[in-house]
N, C-alpha and C. Protein backbone atom coordinates (compact mmCIF):
# COMPACT_ATOMS: atom_id res chain seq x y z
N UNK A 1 -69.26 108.18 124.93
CA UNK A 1 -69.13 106.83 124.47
C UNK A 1 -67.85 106.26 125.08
N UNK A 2 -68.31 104.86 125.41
CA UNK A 2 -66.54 104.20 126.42
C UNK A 2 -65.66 103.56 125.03
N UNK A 3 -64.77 103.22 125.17
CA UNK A 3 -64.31 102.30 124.24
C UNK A 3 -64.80 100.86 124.18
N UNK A 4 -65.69 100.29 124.62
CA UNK A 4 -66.36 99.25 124.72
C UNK A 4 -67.32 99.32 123.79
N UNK A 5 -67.96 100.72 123.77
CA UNK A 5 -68.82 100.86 123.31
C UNK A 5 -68.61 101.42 121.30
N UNK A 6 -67.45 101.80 121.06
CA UNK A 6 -66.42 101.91 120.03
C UNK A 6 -66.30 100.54 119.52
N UNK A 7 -65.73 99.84 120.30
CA UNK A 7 -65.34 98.12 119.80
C UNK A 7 -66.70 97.87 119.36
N UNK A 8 -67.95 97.49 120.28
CA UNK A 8 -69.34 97.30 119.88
C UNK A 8 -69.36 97.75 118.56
N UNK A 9 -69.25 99.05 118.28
CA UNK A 9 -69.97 99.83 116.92
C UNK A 9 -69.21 99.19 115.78
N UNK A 10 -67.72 98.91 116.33
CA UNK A 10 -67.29 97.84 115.14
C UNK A 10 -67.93 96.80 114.36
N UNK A 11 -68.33 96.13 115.55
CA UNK A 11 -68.92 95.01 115.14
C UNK A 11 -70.06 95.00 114.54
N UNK A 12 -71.17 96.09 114.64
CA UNK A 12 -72.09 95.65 114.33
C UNK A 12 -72.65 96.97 113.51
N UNK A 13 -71.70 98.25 113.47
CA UNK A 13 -72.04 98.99 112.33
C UNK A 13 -73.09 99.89 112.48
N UNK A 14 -73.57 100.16 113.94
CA UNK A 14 -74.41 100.62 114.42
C UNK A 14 -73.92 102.06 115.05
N UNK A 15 -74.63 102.91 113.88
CA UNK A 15 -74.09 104.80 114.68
C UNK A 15 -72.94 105.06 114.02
N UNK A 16 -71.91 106.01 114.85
CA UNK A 16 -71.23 107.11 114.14
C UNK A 16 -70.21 107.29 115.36
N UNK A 17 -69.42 106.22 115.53
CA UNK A 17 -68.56 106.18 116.78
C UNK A 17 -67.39 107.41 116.49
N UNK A 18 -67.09 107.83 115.35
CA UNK A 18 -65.98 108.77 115.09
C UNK A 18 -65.74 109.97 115.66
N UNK A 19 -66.77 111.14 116.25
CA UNK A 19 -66.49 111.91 117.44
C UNK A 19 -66.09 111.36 118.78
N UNK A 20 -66.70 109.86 118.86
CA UNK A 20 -66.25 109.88 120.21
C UNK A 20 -64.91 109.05 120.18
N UNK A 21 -64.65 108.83 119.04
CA UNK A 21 -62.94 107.69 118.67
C UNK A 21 -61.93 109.37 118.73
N UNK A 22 -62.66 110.06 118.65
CA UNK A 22 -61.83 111.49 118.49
C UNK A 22 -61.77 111.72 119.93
N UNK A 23 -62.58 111.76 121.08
CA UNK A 23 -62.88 112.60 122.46
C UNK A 23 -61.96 111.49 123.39
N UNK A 24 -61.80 110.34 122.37
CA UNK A 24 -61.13 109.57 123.66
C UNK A 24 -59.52 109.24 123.34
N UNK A 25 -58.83 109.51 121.95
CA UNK A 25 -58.52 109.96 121.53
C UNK A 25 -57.52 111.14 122.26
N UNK A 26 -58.36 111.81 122.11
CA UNK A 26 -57.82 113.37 122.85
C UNK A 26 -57.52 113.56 124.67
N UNK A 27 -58.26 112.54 124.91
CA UNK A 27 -58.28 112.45 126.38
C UNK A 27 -56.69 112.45 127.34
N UNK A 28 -56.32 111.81 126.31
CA UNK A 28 -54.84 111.43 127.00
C UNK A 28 -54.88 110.20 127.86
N UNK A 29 -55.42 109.76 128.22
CA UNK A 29 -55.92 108.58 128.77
C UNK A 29 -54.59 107.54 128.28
N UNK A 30 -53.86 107.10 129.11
CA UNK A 30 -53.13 106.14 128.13
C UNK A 30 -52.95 104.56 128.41
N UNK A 31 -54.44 104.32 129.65
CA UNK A 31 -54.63 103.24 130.13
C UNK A 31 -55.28 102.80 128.61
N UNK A 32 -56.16 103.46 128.01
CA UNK A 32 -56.94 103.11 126.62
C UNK A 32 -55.65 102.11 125.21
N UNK A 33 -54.44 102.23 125.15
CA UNK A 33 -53.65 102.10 124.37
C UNK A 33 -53.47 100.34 124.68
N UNK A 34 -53.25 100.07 125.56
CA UNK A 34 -53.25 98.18 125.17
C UNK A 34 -54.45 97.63 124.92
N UNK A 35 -55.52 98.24 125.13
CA UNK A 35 -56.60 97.78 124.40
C UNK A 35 -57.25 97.59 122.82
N UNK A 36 -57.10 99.28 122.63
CA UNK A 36 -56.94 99.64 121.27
C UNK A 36 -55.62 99.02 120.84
N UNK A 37 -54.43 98.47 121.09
CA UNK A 37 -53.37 98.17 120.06
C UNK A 37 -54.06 96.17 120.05
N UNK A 38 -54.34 95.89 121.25
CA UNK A 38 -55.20 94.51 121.15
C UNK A 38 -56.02 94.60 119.92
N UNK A 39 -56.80 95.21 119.88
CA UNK A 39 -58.00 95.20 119.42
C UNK A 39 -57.06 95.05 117.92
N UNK A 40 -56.74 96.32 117.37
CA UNK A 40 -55.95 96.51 116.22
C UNK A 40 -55.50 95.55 115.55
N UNK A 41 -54.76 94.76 116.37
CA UNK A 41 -53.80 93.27 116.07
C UNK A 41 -55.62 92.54 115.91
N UNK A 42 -56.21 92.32 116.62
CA UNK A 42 -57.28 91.59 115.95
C UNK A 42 -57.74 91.66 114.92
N UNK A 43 -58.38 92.99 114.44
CA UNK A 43 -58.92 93.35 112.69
C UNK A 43 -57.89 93.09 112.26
N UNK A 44 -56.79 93.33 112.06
CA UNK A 44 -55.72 93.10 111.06
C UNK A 44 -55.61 91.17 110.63
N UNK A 45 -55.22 90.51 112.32
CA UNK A 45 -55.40 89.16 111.94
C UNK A 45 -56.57 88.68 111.08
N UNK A 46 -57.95 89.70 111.48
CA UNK A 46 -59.39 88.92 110.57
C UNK A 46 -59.17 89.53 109.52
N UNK A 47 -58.24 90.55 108.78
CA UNK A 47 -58.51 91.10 107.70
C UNK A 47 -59.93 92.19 108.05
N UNK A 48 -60.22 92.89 108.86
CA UNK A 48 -61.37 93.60 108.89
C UNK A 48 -61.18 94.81 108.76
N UNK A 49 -61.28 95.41 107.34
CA UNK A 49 -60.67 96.62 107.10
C UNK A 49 -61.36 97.46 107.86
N UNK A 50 -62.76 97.31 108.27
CA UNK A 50 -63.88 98.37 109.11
C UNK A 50 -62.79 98.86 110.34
N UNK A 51 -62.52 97.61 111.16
CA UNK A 51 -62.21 97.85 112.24
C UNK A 51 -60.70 98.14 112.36
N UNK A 52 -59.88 97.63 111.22
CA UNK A 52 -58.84 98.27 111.19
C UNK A 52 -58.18 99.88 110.98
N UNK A 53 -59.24 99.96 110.36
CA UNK A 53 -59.63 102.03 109.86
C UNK A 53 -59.71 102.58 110.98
């Protein structure tokens, strides 16, 4: 699963994104981190506890 595809599952609640929020996560990847901290600052501004979790 990409992180695109993570953000998606946010939205619409569809599946069980949490192994792969774990695999990417673990990756070390640290191009992934201004996205996810974007994203973050978004649920928080909407109040979206889903996507803030």
């Amino acid at each position: 699963m990409t992180l695109a595809e993570v953000f998606r599952h946010v939205e619409t609640l569809d599946g069980d994104p949490w192994p792969s929020v774990h695999a990417l996560a673990m990756s070390g990847d640290r191009s992934l981190v201004p996205p996810v901290q974007a994203a973050l600052e978004r649920y928080l501004d909407e109040d979206d506890w889903y996507g803030r979790d």
